[in-house]
C-alpha atoms as a PDB file:
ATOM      1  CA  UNK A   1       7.987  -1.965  22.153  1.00  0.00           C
ATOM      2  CA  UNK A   2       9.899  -0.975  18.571  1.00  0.00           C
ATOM      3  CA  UNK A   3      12.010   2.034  17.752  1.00  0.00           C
ATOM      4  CA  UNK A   4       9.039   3.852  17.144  1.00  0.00           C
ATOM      5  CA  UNK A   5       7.171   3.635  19.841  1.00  0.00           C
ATOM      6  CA  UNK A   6       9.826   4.319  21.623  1.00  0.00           C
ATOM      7  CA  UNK A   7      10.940   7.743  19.929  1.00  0.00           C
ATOM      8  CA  UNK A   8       7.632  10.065  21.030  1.00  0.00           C
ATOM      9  CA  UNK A   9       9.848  13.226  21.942  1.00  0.00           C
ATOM     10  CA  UNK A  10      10.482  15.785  19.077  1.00  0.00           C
ATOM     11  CA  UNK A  11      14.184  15.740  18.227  1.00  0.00           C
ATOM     12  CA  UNK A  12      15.424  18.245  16.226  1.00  0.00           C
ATOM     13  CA  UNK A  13      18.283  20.407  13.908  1.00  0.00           C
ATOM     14  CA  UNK A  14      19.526  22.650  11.808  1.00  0.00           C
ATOM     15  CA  UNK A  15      22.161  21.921   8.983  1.00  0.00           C
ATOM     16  CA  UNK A  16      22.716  24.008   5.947  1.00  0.00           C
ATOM     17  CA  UNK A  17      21.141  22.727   2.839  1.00  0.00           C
ATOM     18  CA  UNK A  18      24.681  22.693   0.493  1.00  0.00           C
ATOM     19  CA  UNK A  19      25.873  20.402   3.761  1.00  0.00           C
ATOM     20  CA  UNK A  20      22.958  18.117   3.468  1.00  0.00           C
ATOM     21  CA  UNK A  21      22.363  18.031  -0.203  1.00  0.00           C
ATOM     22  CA  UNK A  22      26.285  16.338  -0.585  1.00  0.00           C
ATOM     23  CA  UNK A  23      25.231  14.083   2.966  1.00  0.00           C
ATOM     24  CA  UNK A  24      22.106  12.478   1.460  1.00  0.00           C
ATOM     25  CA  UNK A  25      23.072  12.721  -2.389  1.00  0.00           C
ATOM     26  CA  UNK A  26      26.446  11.164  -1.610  1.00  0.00           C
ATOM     27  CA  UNK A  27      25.156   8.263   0.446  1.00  0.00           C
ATOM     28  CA  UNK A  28      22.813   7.245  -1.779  1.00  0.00           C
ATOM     29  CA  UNK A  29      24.838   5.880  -4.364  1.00  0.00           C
ATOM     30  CA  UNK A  30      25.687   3.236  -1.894  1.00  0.00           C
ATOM     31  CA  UNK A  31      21.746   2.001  -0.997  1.00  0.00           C
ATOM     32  CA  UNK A  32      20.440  -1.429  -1.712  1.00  0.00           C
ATOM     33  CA  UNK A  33      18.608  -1.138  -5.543  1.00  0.00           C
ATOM     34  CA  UNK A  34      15.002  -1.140  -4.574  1.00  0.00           C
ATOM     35  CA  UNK A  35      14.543  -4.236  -7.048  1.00  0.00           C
ATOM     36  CA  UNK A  36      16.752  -6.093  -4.656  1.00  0.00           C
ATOM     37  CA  UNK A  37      12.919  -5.902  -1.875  1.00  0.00           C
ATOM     38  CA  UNK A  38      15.403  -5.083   1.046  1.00  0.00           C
ATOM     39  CA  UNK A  39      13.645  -1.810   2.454  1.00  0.00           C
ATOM     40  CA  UNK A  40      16.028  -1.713   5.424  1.00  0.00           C
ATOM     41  CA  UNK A  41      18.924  -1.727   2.998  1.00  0.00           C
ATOM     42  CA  UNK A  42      16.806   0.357   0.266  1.00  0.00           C
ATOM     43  CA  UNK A  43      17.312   3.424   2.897  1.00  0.00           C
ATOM     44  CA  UNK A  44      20.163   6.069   4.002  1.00  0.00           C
ATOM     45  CA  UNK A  45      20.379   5.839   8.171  1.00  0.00           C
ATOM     46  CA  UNK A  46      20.485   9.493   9.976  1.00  0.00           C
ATOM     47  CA  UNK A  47      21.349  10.307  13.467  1.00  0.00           C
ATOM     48  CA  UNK A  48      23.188  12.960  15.841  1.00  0.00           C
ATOM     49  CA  UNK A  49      26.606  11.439  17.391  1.00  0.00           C
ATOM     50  CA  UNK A  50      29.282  13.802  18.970  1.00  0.00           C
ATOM     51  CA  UNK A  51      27.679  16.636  17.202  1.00  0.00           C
ATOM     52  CA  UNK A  52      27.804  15.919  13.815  1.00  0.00           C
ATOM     53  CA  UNK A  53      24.736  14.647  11.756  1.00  0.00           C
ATOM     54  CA  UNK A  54      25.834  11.405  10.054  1.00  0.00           C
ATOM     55  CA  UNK A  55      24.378   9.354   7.309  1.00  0.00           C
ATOM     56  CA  UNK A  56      24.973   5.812   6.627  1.00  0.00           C
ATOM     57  CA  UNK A  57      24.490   3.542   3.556  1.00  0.00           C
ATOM     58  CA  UNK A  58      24.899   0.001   2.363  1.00  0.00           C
ATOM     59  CA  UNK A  59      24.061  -2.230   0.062  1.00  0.00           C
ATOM     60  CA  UNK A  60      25.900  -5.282   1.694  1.00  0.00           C
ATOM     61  CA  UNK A  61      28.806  -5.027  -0.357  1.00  0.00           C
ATOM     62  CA  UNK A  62      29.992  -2.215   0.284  1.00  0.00           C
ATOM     63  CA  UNK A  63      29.398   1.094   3.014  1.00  0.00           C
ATOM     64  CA  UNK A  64      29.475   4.474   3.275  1.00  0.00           C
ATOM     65  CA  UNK A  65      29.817   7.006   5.874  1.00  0.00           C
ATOM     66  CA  UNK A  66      29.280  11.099   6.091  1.00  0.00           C
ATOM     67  CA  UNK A  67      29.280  13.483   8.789  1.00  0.00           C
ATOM     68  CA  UNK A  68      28.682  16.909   8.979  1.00  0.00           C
ATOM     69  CA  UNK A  69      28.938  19.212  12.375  1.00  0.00           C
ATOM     70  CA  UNK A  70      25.487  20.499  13.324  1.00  0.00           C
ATOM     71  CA  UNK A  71      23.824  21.518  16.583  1.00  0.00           C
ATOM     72  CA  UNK A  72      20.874  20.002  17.819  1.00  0.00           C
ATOM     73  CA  UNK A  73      19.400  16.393  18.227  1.00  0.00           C
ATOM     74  CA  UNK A  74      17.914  13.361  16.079  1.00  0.00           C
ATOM     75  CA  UNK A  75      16.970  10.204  16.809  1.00  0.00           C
ATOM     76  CA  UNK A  76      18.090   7.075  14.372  1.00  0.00           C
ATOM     77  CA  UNK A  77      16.070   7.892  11.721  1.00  0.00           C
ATOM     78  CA  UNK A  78      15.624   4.880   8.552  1.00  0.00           C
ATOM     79  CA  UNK A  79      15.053   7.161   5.304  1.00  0.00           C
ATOM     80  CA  UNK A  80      13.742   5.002   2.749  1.00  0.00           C
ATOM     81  CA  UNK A  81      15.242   6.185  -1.189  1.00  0.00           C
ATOM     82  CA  UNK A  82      11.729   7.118  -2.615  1.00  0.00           C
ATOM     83  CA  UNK A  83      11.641  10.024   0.833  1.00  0.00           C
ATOM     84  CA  UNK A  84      15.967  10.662   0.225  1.00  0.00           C
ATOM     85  CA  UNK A  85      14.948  11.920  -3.437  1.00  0.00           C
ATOM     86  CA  UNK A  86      12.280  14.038  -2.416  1.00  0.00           C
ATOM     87  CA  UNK A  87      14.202  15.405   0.336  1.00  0.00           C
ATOM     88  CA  UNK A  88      16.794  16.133  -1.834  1.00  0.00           C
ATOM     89  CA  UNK A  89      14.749  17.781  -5.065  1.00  0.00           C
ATOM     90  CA  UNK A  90      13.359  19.683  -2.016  1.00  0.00           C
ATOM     91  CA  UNK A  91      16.898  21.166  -1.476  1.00  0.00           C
ATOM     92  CA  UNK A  92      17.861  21.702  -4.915  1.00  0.00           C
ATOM     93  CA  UNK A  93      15.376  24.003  -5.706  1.00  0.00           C
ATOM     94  CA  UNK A  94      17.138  26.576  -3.474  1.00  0.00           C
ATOM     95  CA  UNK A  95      20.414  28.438  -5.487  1.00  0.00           C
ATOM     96  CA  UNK A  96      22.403  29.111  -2.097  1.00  0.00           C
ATOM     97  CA  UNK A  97      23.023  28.204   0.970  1.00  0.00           C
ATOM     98  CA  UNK A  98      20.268  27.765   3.176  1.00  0.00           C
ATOM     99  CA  UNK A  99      19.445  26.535   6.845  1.00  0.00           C
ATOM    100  CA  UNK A 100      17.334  23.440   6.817  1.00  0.00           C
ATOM    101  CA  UNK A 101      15.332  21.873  10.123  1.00  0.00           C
ATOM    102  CA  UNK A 102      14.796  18.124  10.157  1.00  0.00           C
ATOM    103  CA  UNK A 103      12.665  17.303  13.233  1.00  0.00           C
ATOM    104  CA  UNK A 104      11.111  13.876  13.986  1.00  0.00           C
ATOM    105  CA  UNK A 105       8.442  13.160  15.985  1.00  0.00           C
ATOM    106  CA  UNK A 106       7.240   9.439  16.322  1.00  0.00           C
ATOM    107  CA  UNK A 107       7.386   7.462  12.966  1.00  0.00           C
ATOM    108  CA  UNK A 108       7.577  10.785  10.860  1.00  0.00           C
ATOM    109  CA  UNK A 109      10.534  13.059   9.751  1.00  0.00           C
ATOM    110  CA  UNK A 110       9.615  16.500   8.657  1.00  0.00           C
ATOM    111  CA  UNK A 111      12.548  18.496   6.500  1.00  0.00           C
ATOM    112  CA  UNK A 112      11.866  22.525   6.125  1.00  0.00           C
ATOM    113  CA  UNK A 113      13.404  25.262   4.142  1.00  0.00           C
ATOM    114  CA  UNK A 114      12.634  28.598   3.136  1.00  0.00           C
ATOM    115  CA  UNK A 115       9.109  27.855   4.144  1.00  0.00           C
ATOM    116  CA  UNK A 116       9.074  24.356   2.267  1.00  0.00           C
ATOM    117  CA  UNK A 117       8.709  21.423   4.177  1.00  0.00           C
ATOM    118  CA  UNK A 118       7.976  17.695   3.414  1.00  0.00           C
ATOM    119  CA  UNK A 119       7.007  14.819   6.168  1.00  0.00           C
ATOM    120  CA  UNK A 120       8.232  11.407   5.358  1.00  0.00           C
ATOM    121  CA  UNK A 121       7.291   7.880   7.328  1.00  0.00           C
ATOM    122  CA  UNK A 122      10.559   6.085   8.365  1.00  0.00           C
ATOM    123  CA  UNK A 123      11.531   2.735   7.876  1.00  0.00           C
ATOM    124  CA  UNK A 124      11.281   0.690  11.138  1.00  0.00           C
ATOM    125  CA  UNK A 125      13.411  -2.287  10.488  1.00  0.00           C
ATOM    126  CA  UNK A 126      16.832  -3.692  11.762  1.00  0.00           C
ATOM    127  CA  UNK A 127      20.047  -1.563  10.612  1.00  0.00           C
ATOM    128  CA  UNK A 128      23.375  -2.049  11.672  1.00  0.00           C
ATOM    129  CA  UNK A 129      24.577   0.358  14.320  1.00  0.00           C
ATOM    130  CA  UNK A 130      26.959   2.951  13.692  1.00  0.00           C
ATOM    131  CA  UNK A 131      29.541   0.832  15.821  1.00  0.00           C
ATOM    132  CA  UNK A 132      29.065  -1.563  13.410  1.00  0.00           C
ATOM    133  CA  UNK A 133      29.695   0.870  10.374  1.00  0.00           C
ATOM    134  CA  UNK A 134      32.964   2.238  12.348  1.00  0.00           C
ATOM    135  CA  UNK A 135      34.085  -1.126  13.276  1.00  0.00           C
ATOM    136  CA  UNK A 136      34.112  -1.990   9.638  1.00  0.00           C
ATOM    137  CA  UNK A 137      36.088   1.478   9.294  1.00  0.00           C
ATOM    138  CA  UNK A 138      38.682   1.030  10.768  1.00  0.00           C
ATOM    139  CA  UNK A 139      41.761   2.960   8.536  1.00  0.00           C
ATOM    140  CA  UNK A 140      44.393   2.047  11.160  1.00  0.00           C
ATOM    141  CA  UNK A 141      44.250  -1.761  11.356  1.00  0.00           C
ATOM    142  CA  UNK A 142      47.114  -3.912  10.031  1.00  0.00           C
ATOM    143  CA  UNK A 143      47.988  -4.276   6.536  1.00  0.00           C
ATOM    144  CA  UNK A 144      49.280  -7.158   4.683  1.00  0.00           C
ATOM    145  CA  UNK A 145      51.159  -6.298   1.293  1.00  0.00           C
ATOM    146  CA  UNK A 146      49.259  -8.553  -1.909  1.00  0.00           C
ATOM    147  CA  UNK A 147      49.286  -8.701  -5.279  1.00  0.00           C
ATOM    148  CA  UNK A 148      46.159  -7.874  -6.859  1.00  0.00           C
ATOM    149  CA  UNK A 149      42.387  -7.761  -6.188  1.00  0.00           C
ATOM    150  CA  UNK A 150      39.378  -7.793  -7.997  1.00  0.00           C
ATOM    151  CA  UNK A 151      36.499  -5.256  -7.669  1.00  0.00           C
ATOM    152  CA  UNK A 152      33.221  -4.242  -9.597  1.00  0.00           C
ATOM    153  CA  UNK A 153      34.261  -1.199 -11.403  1.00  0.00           C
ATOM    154  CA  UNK A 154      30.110  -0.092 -11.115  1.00  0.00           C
ATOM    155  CA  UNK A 155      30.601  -0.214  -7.863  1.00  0.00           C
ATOM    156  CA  UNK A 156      33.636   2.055  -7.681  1.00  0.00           C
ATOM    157  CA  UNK A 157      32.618   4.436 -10.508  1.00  0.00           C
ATOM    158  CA  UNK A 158      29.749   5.421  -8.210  1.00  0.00           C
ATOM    159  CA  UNK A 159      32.646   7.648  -6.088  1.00  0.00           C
ATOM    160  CA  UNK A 160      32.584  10.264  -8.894  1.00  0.00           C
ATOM    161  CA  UNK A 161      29.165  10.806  -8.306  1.00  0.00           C
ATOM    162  CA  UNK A 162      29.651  12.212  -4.266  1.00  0.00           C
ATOM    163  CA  UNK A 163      30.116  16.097  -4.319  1.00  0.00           C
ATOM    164  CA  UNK A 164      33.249  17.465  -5.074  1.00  0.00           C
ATOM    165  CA  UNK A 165      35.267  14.343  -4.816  1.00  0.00           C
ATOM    166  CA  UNK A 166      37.089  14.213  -8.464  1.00  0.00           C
ATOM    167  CA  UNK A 167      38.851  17.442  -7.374  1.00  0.00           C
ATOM    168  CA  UNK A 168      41.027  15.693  -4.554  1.00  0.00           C
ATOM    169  CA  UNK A 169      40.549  12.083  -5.768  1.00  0.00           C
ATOM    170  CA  UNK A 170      39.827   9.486  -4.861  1.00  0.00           C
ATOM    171  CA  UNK A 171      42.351   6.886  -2.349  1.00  0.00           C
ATOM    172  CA  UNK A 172      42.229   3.590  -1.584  1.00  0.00           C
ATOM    173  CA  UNK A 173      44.121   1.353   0.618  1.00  0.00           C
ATOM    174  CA  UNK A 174      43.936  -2.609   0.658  1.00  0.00           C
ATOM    175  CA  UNK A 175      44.601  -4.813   3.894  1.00  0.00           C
ATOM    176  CA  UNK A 176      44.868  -7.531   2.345  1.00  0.00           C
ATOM    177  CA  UNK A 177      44.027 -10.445  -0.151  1.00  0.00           C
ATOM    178  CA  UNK A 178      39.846 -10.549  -0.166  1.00  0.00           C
ATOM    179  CA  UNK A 179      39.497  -7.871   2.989  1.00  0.00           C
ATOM    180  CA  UNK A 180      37.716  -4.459   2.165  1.00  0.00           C
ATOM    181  CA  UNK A 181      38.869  -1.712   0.174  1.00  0.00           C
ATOM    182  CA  UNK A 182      39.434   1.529   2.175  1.00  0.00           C
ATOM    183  CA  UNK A 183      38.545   4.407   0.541  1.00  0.00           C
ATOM    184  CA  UNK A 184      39.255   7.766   1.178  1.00  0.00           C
ATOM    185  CA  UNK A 185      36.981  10.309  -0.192  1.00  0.00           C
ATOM    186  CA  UNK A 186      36.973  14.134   0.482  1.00  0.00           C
ATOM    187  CA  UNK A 187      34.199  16.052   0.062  1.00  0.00           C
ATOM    188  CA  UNK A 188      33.071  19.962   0.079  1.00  0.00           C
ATOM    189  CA  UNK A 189      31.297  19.765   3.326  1.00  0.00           C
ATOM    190  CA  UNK A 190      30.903  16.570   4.222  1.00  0.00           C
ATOM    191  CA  UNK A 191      33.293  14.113   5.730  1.00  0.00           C
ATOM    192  CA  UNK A 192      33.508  10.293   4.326  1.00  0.00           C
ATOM    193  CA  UNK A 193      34.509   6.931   5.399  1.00  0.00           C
ATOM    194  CA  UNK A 194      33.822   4.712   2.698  1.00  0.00           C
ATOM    195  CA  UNK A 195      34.579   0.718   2.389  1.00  0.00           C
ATOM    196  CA  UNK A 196      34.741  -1.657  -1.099  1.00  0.00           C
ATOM    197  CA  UNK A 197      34.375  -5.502  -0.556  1.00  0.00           C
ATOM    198  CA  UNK A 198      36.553  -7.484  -3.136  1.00  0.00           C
ATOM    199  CA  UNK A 199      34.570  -9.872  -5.510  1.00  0.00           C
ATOM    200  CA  UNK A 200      35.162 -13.569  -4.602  1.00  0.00           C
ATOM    201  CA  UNK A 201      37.450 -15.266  -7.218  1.00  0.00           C
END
């Protein structure tokens, strides 16, 4: 029995739309490029954990991380990119501040607002697990000092593109010589984790 089959019961939320717009819109920019025919990596991962709603990306070289507090439940949910732009043209068109619904039932994830809504089919396909993402996140483990690393500066320019982050910055902190690049991003609403992997020399 998959995922789907699995997830009958209508889960639900509410999240206000500024919230989710800088969620999705950030995460994004870290997807697999469609051209790349991943669809489990060409996709933003959303689910419920210790009441915030949290969305996940990677493209395999690097990850990203966002939470936001909500109330209310939803299952794992595999966004594909095509569904995360409409979603998010769907939130743009409102000027202010509004609450948005996401409920899934099954295979399908409706997103409402103002009296809009859109249904998208999710992804069913392998993803790593949020204790994988949060393994990988770890700010606190040891550090070793080194003397340089090398990095794709597309990769890294995509940072400016999340929210409100060129206001506060943008921090990163290296463990050592070809680990991940921490990065520390702060947002408007949203809450990042983000991590960089170093180019092989």
């Amino acid at each position: 029995m998959t995922t789907m089959e699995e997830t009958k019961a209508i889960t639900s939320l509410d999240v206000k739309s500024d919230a989710l717009l800088e969620l999705l819109s950030g995460a994004l920019t870290h997807v697999l490029p469609s051209k790349e025919m991943n669809q489990g990596l060409n996709a933003i991962a959303l689910e419920v954990s210790e009441g915030k709603l949290i969305g996940r990306a990677t493209d395999r070289y690097r990850l990203i991380v966002g939470s936001v507090p909500i109330e209310g439940e939803l299952a794992h949910s595999l966004v594909g990119e095509p569904d995360i732009k409409k979603i998010i043209a769907l939130l743009k068109d409102s000027r202010m501040p509004l609450n948005v619904t996401l409920s899934r039932a099954g295979d399908l994830l409706s997103v409402s607002v103002l009296g809009n809504s859109i249904t998208v089919r999710l992804i069913d396909q392998n993803y790593p697990s949020l204790e994988n993402f949060n393994g990988l996140l770890t700010y606190g483990l040891p550090r070793e000092t080194i003397g340089a690393i090398t990095f794709n500066p597309k990769f890294f320019s995509d940072y400016a593109k999340i929210g409100a982050i060129n206001k506060d910055g943008v921090r990163v902190e290296f463990r050592a010589d070809n680990k991940p690049i921490d990065i520390h991003l702060s947002g408007d609403k949203v809450i990042w984790k983000a991590l960089l992997m170093p180019m092989r020399g």
